[in-house]
C-alpha atoms as a PDB file:
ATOM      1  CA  UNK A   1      53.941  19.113  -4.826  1.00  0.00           C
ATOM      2  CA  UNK A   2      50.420  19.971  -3.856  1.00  0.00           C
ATOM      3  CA  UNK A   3      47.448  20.281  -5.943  1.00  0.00           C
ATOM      4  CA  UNK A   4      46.273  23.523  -7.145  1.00  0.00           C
ATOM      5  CA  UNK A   5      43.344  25.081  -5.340  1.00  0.00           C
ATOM      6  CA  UNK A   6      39.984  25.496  -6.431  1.00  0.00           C
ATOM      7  CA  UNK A   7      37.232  27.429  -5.803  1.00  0.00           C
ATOM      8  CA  UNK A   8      34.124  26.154  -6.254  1.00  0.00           C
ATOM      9  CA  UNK A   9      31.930  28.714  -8.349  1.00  0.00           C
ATOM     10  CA  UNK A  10      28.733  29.853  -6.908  1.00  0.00           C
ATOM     11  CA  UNK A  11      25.713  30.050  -9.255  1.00  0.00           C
ATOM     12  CA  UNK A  12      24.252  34.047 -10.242  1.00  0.00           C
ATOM     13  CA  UNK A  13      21.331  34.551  -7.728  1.00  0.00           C
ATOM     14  CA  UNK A  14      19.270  36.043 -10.745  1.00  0.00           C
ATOM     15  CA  UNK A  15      19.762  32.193 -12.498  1.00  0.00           C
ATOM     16  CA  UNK A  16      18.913  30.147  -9.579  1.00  0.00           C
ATOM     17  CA  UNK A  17      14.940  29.665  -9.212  1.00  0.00           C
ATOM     18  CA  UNK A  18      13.752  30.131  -5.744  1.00  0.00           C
ATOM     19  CA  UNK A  19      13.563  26.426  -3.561  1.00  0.00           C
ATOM     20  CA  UNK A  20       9.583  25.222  -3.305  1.00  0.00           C
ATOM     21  CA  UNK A  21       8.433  26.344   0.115  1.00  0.00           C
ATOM     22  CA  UNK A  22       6.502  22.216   0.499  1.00  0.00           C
ATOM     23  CA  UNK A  23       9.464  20.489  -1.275  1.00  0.00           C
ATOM     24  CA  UNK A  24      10.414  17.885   1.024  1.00  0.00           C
ATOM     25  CA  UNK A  25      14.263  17.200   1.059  1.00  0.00           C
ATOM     26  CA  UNK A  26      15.552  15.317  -2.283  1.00  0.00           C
ATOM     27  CA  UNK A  27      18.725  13.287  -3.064  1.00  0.00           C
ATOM     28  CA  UNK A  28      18.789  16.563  -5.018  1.00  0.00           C
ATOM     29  CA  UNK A  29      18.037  19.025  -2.543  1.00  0.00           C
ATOM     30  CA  UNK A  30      19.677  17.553   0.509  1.00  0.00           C
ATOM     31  CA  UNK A  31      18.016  14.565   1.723  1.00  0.00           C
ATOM     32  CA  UNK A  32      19.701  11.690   2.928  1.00  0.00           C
ATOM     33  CA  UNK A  33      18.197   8.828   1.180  1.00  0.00           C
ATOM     34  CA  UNK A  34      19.926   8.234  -1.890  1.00  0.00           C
ATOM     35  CA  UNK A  35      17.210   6.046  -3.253  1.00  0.00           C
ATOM     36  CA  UNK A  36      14.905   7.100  -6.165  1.00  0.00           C
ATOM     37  CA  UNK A  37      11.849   7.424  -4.438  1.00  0.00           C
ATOM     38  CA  UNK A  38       8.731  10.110  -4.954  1.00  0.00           C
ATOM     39  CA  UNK A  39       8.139  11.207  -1.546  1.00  0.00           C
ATOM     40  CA  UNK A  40       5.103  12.772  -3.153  1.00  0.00           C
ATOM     41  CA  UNK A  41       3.692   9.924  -4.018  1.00  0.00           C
ATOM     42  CA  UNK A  42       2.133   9.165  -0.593  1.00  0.00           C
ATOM     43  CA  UNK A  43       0.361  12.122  -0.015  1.00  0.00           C
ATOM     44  CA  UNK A  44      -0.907  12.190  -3.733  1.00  0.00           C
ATOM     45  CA  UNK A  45      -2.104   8.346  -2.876  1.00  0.00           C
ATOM     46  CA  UNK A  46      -3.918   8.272   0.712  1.00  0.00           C
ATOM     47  CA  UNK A  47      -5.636  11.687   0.002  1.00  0.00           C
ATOM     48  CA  UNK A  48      -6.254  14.388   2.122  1.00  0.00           C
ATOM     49  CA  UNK A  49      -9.060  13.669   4.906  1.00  0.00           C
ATOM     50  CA  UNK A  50      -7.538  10.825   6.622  1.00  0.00           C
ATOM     51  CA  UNK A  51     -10.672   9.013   7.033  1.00  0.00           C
ATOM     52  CA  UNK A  52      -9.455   5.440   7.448  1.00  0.00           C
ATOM     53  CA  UNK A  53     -11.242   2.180   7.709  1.00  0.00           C
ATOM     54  CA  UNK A  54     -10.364  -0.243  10.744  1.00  0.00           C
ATOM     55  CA  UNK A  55      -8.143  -2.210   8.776  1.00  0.00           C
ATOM     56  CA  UNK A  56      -5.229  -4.593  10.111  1.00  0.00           C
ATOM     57  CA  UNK A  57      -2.855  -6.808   8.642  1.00  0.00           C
ATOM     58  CA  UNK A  58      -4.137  -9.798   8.139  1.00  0.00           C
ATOM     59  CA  UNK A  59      -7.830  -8.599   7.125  1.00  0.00           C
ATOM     60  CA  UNK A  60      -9.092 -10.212   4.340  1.00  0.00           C
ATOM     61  CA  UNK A  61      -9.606  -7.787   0.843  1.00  0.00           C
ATOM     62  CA  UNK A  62     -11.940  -9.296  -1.290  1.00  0.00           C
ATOM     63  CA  UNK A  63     -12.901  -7.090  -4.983  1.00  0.00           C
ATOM     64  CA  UNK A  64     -16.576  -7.314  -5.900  1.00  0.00           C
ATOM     65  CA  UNK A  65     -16.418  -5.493  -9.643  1.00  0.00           C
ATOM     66  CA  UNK A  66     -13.545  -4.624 -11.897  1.00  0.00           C
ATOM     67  CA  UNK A  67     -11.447  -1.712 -11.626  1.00  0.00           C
ATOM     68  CA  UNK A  68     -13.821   0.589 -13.498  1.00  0.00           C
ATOM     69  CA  UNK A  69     -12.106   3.425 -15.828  1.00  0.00           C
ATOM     70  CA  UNK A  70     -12.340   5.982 -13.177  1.00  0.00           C
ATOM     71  CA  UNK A  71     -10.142   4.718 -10.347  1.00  0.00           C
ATOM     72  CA  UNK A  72      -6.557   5.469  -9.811  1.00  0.00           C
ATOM     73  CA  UNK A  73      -3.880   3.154 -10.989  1.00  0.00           C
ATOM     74  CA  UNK A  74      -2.848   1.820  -7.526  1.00  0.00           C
ATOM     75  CA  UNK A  75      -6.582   0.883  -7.151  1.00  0.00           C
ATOM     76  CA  UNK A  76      -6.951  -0.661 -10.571  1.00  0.00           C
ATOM     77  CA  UNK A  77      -4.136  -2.835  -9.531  1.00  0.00           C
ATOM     78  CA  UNK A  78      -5.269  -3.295  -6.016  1.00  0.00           C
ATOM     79  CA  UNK A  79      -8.829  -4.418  -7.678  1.00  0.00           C
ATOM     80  CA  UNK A  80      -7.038  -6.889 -10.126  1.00  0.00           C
ATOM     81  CA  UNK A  81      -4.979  -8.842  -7.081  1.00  0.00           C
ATOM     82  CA  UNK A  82      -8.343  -8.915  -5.071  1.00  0.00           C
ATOM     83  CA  UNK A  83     -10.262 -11.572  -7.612  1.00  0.00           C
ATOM     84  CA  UNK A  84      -9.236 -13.881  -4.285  1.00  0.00           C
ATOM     85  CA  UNK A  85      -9.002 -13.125  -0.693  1.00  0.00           C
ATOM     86  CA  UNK A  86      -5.886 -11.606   0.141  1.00  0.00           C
ATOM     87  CA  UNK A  87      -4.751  -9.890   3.729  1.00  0.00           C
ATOM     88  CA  UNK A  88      -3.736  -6.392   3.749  1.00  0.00           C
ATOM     89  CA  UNK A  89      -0.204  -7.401   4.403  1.00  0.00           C
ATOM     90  CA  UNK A  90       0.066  -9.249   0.975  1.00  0.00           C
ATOM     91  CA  UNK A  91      -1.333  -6.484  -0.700  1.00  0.00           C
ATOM     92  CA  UNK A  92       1.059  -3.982   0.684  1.00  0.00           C
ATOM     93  CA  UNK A  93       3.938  -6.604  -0.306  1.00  0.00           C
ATOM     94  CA  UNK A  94       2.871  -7.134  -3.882  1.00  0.00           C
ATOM     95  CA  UNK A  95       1.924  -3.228  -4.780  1.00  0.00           C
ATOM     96  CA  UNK A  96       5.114  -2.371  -2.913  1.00  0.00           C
ATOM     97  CA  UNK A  97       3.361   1.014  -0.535  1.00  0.00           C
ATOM     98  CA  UNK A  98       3.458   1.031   3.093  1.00  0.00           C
ATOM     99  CA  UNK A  99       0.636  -0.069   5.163  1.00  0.00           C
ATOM    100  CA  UNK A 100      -0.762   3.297   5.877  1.00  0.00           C
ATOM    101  CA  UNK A 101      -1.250   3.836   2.020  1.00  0.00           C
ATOM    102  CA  UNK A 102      -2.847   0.430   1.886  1.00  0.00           C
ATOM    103  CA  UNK A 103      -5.621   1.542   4.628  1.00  0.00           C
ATOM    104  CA  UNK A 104      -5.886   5.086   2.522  1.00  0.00           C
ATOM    105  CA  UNK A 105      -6.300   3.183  -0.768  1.00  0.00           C
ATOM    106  CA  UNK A 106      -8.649   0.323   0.253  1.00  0.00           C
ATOM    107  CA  UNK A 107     -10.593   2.890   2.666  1.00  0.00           C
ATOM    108  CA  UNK A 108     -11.420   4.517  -0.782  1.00  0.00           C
ATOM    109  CA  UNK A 109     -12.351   1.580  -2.354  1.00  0.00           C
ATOM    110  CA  UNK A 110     -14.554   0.345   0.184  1.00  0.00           C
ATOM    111  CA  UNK A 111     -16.842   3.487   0.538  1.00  0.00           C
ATOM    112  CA  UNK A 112     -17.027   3.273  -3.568  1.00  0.00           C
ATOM    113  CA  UNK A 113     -18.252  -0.287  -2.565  1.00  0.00           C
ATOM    114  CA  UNK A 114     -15.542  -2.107  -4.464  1.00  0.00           C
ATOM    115  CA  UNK A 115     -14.031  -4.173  -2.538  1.00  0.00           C
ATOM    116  CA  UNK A 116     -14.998  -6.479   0.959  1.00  0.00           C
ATOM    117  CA  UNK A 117     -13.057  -6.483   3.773  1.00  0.00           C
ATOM    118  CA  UNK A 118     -13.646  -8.829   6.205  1.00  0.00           C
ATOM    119  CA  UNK A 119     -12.219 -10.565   9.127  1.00  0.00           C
ATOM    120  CA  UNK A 120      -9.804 -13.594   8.613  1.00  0.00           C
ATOM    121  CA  UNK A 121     -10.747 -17.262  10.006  1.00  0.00           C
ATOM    122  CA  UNK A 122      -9.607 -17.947  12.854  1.00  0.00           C
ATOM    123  CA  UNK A 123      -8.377 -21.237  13.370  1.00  0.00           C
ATOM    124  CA  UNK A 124     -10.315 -22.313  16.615  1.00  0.00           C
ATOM    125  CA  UNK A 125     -13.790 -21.236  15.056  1.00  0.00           C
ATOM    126  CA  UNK A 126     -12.863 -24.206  12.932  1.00  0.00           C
ATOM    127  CA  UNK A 127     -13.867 -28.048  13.900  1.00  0.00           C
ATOM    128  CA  UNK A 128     -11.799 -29.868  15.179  1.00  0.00           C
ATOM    129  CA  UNK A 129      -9.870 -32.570  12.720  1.00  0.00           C
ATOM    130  CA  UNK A 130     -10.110 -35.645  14.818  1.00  0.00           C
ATOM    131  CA  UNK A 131     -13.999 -34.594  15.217  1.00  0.00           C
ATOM    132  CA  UNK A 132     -14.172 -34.553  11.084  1.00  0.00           C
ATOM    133  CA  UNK A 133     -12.087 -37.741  10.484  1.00  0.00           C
ATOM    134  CA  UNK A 134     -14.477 -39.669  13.265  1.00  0.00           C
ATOM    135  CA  UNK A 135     -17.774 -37.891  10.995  1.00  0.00           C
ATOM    136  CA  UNK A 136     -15.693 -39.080   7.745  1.00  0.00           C
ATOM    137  CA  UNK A 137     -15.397 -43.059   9.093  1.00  0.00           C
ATOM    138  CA  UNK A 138     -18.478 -42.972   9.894  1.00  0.00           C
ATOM    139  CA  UNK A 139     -20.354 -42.274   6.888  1.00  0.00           C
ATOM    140  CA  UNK A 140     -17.649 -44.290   4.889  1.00  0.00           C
ATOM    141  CA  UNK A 141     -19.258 -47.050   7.295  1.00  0.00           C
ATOM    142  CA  UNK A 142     -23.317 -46.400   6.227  1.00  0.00           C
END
């Protein structure tokens, strides 16, 4: 016995609104992602003049005020986890955006003068530890 045949029913043209020309493709409207993510969001984040700061991974992002009322969520939270040093990497990692939002975001932030950026210490600009321990024993001997 085979199951009866359906037809699937077509919506009335006059019902269905007309698709947004910008909409970029959905879980709804035929993307292939099935996760619950704005698209949107990006855009809406990094601005539109694509200045950007030369910013890599593991520069340092240091805040120098609170988030004042007038900044964006993301930066209010990007201003709160900046109270110590932290590399762009972590940032992107804890606030969950992608690194090119991160330079977008903390480009913003650091031609409002809010936060430092600066380069991270590089471990041979440091002394050398046999060089401190001999400086150590010999003040421990004075």
């Amino acid at each position: 016995m085979t199951p009866p045949q359906r037809k699937r029913r077509q919506p009335r043209p006059e019902l269905v609104p007309p698709p947004l020309p910008s909409a970029p493709p959905t879980p709804e409207n035929g993307g292939e992602d099935g996760d619950n993510k704005n698209p949107e969001r990006l855009y809406v984040i990094s601005g539109a003049d694509g200045a950007r700061a030369e910013l890599d991974l593991v520069t340092l992002i240091v805040a120098r005020a609170a988030p004042p009322p007038s900044v964006t969520p993301e930066q209010a939270a990007l201003l709160r986890l900046c109270l110590a040093p932290l590399s762009v990497a972590e940032l992107s990692a804890y606030l969950n955006l992608p690194f090119s939002a991160m330079t977008a975001l903390i480009t913003e932030l650091i031609t409002a003068e809010l936060v430092t950026a600066r380069a991270p210490i590089v471990r041979e600009a440091l002394p050398d530890r046999s060089l401190l321990e001999a400086v150590m024993h010999g003040l421990q001997k004075l």
